[in-house]
Protein backbone atom coordinates (compact mmCIF):
# COMPACT_ATOMS: atom_id res chain seq x y z
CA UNK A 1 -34.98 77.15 -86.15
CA UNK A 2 -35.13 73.47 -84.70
CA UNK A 3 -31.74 71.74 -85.73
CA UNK A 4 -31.69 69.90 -88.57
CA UNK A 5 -30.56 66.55 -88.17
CA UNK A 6 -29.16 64.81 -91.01
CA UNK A 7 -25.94 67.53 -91.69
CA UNK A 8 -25.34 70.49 -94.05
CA UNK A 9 -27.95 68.99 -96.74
CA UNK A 10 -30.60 68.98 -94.44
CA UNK A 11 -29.16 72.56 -92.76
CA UNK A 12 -29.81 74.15 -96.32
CA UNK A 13 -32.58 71.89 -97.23
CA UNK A 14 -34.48 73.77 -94.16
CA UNK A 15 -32.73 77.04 -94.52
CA UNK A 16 -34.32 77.42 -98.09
CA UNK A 17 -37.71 76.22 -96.82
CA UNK A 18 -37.58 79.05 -93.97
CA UNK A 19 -36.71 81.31 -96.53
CA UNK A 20 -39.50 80.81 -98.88
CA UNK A 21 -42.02 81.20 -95.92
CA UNK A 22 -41.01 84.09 -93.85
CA UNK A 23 -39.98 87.08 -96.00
CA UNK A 24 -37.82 89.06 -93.68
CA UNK A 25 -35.86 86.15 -92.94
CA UNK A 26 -35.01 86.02 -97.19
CA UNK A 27 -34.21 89.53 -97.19
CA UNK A 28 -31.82 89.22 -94.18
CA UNK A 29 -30.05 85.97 -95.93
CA UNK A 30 -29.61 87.90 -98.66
CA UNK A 31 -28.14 91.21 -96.68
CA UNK A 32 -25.72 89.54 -94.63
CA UNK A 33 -26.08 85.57 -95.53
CA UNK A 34 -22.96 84.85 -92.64
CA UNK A 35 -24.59 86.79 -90.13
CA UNK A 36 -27.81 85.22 -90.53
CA UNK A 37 -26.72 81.90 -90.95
CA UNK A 38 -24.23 82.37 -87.38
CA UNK A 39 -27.75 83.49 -85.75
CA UNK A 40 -29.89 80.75 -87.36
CA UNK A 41 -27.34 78.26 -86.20
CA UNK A 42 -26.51 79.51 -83.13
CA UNK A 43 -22.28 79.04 -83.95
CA UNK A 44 -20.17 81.85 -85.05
CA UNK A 45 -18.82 79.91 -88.59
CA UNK A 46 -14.40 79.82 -88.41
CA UNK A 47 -13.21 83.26 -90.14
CA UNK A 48 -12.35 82.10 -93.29
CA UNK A 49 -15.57 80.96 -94.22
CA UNK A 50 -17.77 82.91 -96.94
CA UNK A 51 -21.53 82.22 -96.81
CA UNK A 52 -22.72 84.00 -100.31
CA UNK A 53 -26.66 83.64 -100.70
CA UNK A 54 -27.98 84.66 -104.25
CA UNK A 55 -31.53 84.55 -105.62
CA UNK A 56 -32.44 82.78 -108.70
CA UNK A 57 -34.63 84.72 -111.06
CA UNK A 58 -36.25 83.49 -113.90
CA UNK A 59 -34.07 83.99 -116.61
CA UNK A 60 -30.72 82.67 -114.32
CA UNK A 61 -30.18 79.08 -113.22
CA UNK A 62 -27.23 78.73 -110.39
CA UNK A 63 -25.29 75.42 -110.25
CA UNK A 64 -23.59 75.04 -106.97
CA UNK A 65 -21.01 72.54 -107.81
CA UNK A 66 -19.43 70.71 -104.45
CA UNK A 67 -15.92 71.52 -103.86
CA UNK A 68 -13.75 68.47 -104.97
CA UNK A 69 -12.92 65.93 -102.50
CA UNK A 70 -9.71 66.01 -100.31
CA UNK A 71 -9.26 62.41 -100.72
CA UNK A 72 -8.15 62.99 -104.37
CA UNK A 73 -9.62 63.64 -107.53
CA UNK A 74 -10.99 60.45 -109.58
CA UNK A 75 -12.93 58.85 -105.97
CA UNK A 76 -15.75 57.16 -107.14
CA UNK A 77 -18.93 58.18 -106.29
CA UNK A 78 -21.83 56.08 -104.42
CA UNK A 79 -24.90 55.63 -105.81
CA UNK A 80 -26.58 57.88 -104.02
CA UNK A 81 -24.02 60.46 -104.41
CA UNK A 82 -24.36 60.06 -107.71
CA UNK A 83 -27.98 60.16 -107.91
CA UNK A 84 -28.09 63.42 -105.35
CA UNK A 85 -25.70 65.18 -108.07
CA UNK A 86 -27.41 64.33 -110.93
CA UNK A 87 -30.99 65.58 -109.61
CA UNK A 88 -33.77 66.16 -112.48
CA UNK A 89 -36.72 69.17 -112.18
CA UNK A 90 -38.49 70.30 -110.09
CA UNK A 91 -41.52 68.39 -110.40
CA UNK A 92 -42.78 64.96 -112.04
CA UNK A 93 -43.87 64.05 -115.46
CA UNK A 94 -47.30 63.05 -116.43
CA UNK A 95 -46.53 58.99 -115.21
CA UNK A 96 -45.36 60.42 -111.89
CA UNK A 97 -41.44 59.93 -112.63
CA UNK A 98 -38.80 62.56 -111.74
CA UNK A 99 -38.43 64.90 -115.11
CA UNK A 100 -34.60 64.74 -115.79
CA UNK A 101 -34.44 65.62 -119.20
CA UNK A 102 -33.29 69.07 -120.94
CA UNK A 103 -36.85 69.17 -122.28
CA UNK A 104 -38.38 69.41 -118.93
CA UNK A 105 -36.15 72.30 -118.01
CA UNK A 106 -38.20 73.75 -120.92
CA UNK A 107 -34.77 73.74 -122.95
CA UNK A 108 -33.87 72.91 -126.67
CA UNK A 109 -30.57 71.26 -127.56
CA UNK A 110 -28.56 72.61 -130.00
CA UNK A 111 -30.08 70.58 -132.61
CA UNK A 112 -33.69 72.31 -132.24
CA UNK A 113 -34.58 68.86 -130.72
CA UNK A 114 -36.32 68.52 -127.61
CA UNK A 115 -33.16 66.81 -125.85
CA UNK A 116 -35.74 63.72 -124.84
């Protein structure tokens, strides 16, 4: 794997891409995620680490929420952090904007509305 650059984002960014494209890889993430990711790296990871890798399917959606920050509870979040955490679908709508909605998830809201 050539090093990603830009920290863990980009580290899982191309970890997920390598996984979509070479099969074997995939099923050896999801045997033994640590070992794979200590080979892919090239770094054993400290010991008290847990790599878990889990496949979506389509009836189950994981949210990975980010541990909170060690600064505190109630930091503010940049812009961009803000934006990164928010996120929207995969995918565009028809104008070419980033689908953020509960109706582009394909989901209804409680009130049998389309959440737009």
């Amino acid at each position: 794997m050539s090093e990603p650059t830009g920290g863990r984002a980009d580290i899982e960014r191309s970890v997920i891409e390598r996984s979509l494209q070479d099969d074997a890889f995939r099923r050896r993430l999801l045997e033994d995620p640590r070992a794979t990711m200590e080979q892919e790296l090239g770094v054993q990871l400290p010991a008290d680490m847990r790599v878990q890798a889990v496949e979506e399917t389509a009836d189950t959606i994981y949210l990975v929420l980010p541990s909170v920050s060690s600064s505190g509870v109630g930091d503010e979040m940049s812009d961009l952090e803000l934006e990164t955490v928010a996120g929207g679908a995969p995918g565009g709508t028809a104008s070419g904007d980033t689908c953020n909605t509960a109706a582009c998830w394909g989901l209804t809201c409680l009130d049998g509305s389309d959440c737009g």
